[in-house]
Protein backbone atom coordinates (compact mmCIF):
# COMPACT_ATOMS: atom_id res chain seq x y z
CA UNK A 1 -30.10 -2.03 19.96
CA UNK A 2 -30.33 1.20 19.23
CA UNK A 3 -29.98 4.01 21.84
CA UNK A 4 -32.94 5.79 22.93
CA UNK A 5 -32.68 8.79 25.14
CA UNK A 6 -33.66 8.31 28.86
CA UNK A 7 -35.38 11.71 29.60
CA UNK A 8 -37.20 10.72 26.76
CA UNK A 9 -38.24 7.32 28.60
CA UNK A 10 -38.11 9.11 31.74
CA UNK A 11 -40.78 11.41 31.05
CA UNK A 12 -42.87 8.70 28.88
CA UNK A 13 -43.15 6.49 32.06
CA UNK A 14 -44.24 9.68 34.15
CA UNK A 15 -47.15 10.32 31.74
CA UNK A 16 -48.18 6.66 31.66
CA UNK A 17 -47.96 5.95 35.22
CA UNK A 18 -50.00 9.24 35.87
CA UNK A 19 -52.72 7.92 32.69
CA UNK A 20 -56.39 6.08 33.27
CA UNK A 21 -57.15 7.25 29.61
CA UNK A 22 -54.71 7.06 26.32
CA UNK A 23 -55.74 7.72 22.63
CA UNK A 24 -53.62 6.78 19.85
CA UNK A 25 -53.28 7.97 16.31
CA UNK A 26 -52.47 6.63 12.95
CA UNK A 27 -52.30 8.38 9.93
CA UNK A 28 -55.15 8.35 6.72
CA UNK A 29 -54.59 5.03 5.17
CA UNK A 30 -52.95 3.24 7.79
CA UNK A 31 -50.52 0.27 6.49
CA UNK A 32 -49.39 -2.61 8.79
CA UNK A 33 -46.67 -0.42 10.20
CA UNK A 34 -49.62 2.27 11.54
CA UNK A 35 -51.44 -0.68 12.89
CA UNK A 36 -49.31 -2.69 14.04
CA UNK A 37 -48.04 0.51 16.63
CA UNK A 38 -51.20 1.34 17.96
CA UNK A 39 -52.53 -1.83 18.82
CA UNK A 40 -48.64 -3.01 20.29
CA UNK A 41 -49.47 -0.01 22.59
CA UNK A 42 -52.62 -1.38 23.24
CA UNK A 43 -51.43 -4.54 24.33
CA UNK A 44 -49.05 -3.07 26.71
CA UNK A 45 -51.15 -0.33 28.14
CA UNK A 46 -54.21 -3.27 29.00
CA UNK A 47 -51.36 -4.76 31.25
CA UNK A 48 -51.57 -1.22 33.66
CA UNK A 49 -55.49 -1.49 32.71
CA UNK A 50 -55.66 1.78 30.98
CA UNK A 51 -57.95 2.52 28.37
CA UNK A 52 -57.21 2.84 25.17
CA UNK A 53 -58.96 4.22 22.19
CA UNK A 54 -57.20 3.75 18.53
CA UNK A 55 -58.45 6.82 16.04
CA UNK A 56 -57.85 6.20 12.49
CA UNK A 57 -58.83 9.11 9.87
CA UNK A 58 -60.99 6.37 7.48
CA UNK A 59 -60.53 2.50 7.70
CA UNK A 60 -58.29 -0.28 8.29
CA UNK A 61 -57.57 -2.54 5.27
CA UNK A 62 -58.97 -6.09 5.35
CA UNK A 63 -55.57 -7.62 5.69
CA UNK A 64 -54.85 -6.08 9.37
CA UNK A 65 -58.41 -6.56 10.97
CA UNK A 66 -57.41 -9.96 12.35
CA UNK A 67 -54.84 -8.20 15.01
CA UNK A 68 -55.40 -8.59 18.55
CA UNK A 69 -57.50 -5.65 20.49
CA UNK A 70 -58.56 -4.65 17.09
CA UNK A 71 -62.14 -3.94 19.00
CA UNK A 72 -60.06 -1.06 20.13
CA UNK A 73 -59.93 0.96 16.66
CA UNK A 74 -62.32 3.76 15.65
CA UNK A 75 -62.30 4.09 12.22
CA UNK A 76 -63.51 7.40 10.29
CA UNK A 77 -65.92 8.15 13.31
CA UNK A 78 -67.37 12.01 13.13
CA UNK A 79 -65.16 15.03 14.59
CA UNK A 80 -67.27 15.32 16.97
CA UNK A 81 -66.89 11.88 18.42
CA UNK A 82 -63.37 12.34 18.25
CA UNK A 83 -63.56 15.23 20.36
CA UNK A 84 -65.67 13.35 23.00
CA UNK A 85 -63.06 10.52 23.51
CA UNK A 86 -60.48 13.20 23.92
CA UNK A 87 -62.21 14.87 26.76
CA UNK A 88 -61.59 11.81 28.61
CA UNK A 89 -57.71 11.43 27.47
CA UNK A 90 -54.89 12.23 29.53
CA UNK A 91 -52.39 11.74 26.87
CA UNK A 92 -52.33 11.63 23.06
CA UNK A 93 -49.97 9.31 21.29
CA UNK A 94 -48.99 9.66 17.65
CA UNK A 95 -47.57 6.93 15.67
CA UNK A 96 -46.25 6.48 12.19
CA UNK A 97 -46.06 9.97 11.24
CA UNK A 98 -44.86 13.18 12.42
CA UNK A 99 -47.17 16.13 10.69
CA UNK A 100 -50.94 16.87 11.45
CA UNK A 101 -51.47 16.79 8.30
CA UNK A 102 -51.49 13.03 7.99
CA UNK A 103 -54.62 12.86 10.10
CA UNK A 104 -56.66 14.80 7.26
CA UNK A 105 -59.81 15.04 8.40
CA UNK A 106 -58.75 15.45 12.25
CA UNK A 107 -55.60 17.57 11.62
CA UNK A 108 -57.75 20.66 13.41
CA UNK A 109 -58.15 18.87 16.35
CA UNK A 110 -55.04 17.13 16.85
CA UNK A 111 -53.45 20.90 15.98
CA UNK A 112 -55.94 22.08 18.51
CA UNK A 113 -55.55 19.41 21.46
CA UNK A 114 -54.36 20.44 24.82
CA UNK A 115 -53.65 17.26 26.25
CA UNK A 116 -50.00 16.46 26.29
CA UNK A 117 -48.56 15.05 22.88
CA UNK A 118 -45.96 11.76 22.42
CA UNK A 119 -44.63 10.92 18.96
CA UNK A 120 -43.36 8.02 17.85
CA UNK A 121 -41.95 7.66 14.72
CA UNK A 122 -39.01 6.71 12.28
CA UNK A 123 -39.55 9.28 9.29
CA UNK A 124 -37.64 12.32 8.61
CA UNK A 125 -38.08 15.77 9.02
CA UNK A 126 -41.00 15.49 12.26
CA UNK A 127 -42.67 18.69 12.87
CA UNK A 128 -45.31 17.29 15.43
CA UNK A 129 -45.03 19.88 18.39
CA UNK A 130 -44.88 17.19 21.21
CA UNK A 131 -44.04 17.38 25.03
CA UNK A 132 -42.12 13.37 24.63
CA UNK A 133 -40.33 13.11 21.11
CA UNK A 134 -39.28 9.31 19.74
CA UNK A 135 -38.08 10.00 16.19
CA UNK A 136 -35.28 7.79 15.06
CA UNK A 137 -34.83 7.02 11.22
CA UNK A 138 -32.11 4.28 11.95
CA UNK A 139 -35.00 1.66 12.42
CA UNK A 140 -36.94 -0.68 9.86
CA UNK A 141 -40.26 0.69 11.22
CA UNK A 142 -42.22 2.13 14.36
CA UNK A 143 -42.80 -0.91 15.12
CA UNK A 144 -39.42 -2.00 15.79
CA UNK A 145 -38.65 1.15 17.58
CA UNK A 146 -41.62 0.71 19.79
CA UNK A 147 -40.26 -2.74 20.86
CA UNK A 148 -36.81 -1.01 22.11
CA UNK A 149 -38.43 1.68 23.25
CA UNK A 150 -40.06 -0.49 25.87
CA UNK A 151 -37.07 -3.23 26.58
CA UNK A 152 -36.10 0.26 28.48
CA UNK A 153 -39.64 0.24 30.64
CA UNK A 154 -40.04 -2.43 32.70
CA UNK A 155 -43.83 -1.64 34.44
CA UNK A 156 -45.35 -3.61 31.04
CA UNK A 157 -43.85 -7.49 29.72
CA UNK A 158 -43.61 -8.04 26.31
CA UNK A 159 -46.31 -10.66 25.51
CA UNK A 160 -47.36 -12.69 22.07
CA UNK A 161 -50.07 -10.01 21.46
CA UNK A 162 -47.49 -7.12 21.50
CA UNK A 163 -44.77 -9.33 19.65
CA UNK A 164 -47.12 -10.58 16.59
CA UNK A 165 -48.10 -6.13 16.29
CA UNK A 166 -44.46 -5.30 16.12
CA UNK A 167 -43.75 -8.67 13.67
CA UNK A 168 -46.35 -6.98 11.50
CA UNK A 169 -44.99 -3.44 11.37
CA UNK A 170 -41.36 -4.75 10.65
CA UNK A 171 -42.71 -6.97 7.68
CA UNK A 172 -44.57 -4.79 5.80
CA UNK A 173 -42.59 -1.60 5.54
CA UNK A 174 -39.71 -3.75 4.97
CA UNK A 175 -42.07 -5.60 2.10
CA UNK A 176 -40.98 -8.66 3.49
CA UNK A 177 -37.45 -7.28 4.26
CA UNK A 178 -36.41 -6.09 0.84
CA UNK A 179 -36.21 -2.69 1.58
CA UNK A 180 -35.41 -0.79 4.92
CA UNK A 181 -34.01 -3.30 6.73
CA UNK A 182 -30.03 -3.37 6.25
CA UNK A 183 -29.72 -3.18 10.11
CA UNK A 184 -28.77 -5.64 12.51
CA UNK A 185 -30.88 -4.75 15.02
CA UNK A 186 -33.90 -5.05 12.54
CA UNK A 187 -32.87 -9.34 12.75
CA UNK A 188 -32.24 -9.34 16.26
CA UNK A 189 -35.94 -7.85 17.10
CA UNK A 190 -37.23 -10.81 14.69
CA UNK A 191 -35.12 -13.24 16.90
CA UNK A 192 -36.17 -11.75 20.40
CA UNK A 193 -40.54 -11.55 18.78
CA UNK A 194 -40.09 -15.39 18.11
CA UNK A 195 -38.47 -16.12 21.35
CA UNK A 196 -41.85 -14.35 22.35
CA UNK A 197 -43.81 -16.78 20.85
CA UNK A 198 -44.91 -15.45 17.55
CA UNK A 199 -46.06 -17.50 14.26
CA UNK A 200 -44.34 -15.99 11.76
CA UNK A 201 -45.13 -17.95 8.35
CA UNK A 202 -48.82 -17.46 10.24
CA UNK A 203 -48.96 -13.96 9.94
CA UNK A 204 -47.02 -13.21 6.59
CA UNK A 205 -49.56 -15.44 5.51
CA UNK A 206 -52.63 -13.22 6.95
CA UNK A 207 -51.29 -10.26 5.52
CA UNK A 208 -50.12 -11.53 1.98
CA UNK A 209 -52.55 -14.44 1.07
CA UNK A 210 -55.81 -13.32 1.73
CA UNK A 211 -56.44 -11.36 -1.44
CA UNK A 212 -60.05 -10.90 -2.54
CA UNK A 213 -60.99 -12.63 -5.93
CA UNK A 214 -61.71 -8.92 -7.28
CA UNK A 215 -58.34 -7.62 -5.97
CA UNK A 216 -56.46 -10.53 -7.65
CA UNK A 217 -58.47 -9.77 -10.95
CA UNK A 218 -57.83 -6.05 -10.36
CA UNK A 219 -53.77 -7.11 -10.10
CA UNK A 220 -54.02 -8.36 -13.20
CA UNK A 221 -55.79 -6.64 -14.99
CA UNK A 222 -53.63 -3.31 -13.40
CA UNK A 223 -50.50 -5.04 -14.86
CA UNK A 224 -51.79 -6.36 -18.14
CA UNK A 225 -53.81 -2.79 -19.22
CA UNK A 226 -52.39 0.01 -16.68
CA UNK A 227 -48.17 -0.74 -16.29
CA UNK A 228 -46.57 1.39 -18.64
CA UNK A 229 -43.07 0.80 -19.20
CA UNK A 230 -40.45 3.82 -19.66
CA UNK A 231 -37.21 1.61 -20.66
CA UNK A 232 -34.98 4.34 -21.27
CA UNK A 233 -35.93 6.13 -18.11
CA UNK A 234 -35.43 2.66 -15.71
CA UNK A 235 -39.00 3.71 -14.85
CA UNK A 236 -42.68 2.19 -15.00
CA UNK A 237 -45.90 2.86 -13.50
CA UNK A 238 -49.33 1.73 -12.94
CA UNK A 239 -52.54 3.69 -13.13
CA UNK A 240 -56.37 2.98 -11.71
CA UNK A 241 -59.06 5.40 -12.73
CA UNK A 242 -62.04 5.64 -10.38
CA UNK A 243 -63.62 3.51 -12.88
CA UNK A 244 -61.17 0.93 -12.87
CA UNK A 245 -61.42 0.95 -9.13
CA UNK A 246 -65.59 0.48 -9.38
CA UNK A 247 -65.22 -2.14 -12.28
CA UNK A 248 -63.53 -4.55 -9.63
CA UNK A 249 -65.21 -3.25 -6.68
CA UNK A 250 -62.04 -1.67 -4.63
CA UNK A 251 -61.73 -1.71 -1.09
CA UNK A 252 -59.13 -0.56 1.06
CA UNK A 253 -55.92 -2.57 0.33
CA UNK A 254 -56.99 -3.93 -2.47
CA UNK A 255 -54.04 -1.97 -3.99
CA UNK A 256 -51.35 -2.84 -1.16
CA UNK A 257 -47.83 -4.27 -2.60
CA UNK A 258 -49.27 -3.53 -6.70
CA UNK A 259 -46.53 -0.69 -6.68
CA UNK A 260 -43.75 -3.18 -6.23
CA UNK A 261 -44.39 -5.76 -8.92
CA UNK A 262 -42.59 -3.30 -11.79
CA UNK A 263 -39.67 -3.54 -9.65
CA UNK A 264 -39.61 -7.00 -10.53
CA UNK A 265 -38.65 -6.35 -14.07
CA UNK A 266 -35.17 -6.37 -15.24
CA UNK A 267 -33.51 -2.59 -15.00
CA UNK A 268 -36.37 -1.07 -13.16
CA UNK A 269 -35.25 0.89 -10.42
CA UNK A 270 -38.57 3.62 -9.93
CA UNK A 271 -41.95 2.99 -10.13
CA UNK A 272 -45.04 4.69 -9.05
CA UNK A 273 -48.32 3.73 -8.44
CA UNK A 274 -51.63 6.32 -9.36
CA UNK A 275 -54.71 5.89 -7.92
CA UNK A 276 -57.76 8.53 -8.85
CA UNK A 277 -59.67 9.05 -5.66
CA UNK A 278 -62.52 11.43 -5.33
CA UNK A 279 -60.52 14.52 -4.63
CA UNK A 280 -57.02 13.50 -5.14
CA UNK A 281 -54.90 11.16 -7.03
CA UNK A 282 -53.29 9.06 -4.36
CA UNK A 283 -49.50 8.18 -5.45
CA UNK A 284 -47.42 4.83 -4.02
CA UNK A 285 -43.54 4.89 -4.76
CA UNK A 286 -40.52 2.63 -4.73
CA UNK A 287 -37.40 2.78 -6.18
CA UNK A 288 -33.93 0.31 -5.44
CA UNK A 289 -30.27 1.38 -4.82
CA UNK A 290 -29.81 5.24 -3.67
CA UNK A 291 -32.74 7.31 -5.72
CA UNK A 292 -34.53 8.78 -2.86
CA UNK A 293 -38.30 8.69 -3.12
CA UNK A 294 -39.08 9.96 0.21
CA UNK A 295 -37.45 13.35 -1.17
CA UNK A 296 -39.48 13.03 -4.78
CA UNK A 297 -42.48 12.95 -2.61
CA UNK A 298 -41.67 15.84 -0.64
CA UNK A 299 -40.42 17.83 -3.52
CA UNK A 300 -43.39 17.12 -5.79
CA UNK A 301 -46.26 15.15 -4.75
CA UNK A 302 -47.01 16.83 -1.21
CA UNK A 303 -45.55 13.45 0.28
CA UNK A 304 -42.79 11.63 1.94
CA UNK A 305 -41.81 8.33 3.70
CA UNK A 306 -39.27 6.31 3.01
CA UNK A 307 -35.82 5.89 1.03
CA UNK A 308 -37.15 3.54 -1.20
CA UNK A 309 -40.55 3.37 -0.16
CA UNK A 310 -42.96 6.29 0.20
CA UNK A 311 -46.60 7.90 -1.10
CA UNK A 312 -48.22 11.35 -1.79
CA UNK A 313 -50.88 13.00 -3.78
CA UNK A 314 -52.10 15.17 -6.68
CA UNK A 315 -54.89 17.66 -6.79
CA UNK A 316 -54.25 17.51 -10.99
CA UNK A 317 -56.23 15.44 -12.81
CA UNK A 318 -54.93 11.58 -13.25
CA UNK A 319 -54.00 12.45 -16.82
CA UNK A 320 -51.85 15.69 -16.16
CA UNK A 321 -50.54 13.72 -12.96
CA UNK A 322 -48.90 11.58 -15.22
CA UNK A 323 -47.36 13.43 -17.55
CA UNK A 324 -45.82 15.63 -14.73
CA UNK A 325 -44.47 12.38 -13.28
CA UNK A 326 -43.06 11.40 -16.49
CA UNK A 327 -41.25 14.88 -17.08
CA UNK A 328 -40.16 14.67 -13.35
CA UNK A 329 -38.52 11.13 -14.20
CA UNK A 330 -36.68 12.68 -17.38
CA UNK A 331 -35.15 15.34 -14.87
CA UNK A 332 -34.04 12.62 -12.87
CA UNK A 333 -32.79 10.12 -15.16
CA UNK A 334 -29.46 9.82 -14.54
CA UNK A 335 -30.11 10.00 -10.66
CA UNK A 336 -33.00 7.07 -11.53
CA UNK A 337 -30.13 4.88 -13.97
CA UNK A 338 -27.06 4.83 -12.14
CA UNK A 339 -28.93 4.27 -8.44
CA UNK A 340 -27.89 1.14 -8.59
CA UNK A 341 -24.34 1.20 -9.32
């Protein structure tokens, strides 16, 4: 277990115990990690019958809608409604990211909020200003480190509804533990959540076999007509115009896990994903061994995330998006074809 700091917990517990009202938020296009938090805080905080409101920039994909206290989550709702359930809110809690600038849309009010601030998360670099601070990197998800951070508070009982939210974080930012999870106590919090009565082939099977027919036909057709393959860079990547997106009808997470099937391919070790969105080309990356995409993110594509997991975005068009990728791989090649040696 990893070690969490007790003032930390101390002063957590203070601002619960003192708390009728809680709001919670996730970042713009929240994944099963960003879900899977809020509503595990949800679960808990119903035990102390506090309210709870869940405040999502846009919308939850179709995959994660089945969680329990779901009816909890506002998704994309007007500033101004966001502002009204903060009048009520004695504390603000934000998960799965550490920047305002993750909220989009609601980054000038969370910048502008005056109730007191928690984070918790497990990526690097947080600049959230926040009065309680839970930023560990040495954990598969925020998930996980939301389930030790309460083993340490013993007002709230872990519970099948909190274990199956944490299960869920933990499985998909590890993609089903193939990435971000070389840590012991990653397999001991899987022990403890079935202990708690979770159904694990259950939910993997939510989150990963409930495709639509259009995003199966979009998968295919994404690898068949959009994967291009740079063998002498270890590199490929797949690209959806806006059109591509309409011809299959996209919804949210549609897209989820496409990034990852390149990797499948014999010496690939980076891949990227493009997606052209009204005003930006959103950007999905994943690499194997020690190339860092979390800092090719940061660097170039006004992102971040993980090791060997992470997104960001483009305000160039999809075309010149591209080709600045593929330059940025050449710098990088020898970083991108010895990674895994």
């Amino acid at each position: 277990m990893i070690n969490i700091n007790k003032q930390a917990i101390s002063s957590f517990v203070d601002f619960i115990k003192r708390s009728k009202n809680i709001a919670i938020f996730t970042h713009t296009n929240p994944d099963g990690d960003a879900i899977g938090s809020a509503l595990a805080l949800v679960s808990m905080f119903k035990q102390l019958n506090i309210e709870t409101n869940v405040i999502i920039p846009n919308y939850v994909p179709e995959n994660l809608r089945w969680l329990p206290n779901f009816e909890t989550i506002h998704e994309g709702i007007p500033k101004i409604e966001v502002e009204k359930i903060l009048q009520s809110t004695d504390i603000v809690i934000c998960v799965d990211f550490n920047q305002a600038s993750r909220v989009e849309k609601y980054t000038q009010i969370l910048n502008g909020c005056d109730k007191p601030l928690i984070l918790i998360d497990h990526h690097t670099n947080p600049q959230l200003k926040a009065e309680v601070v839970f930023s560990y990197i040495e954990v598969s998800s925020t998930c996980e480190l939301i389930y030790h951070i309460f083993k340490h508070i013993p007002i709230v009982k872990a519970n099948v509804d909190f274990a199956t939210c944490i299960y869920v974080g933990i499985v998909t930012d590890t993609g089903v533990f193939k990435y971000s999870s070389n840590y012991i106590s990653t397999f001991q919090t899987v022990i403890d959540l079935i202990n708690l009565g979770i159904d694990k082939d259950t939910i993997t099977q939510n989150i990963y076999n409930t495709l639509s027919e259009n995003s199966l036909r979009l998968l295919g057709y994404s690898i068949n007509e959009r994967m291009v393959v740079l063998d002498d860079l270890y590199t490929a990547y797949i690209y959806l115009s806006s059109e591509d997106l309409k011809k299959f009808n996209y919804q949210p997470g549609d897209t989820e896990n496409f990034v990852n099937y390149p990797l499948s391919i014999k010496y690939i070790y980076f891949t990227a994903l493009f997606q052209e969105r009204e005003s930006d080309i959103k950007i999905s990356f994943r690499s194997v061994g020690s190339f860092e995409v979390n800092k090719f993110a940061e660097k170039y594509f006004n992102g971040g995330g993980h090791k060997n997991a992470s997104g960001g975005k483009s305000y160039k068009s999809l075309d010149d998006t591209i080709n600045e990728f593929k330059e940025l791989a050449k710098k990088h090649a020898k970083e991108i074809i010895n990674s895994k040696k």
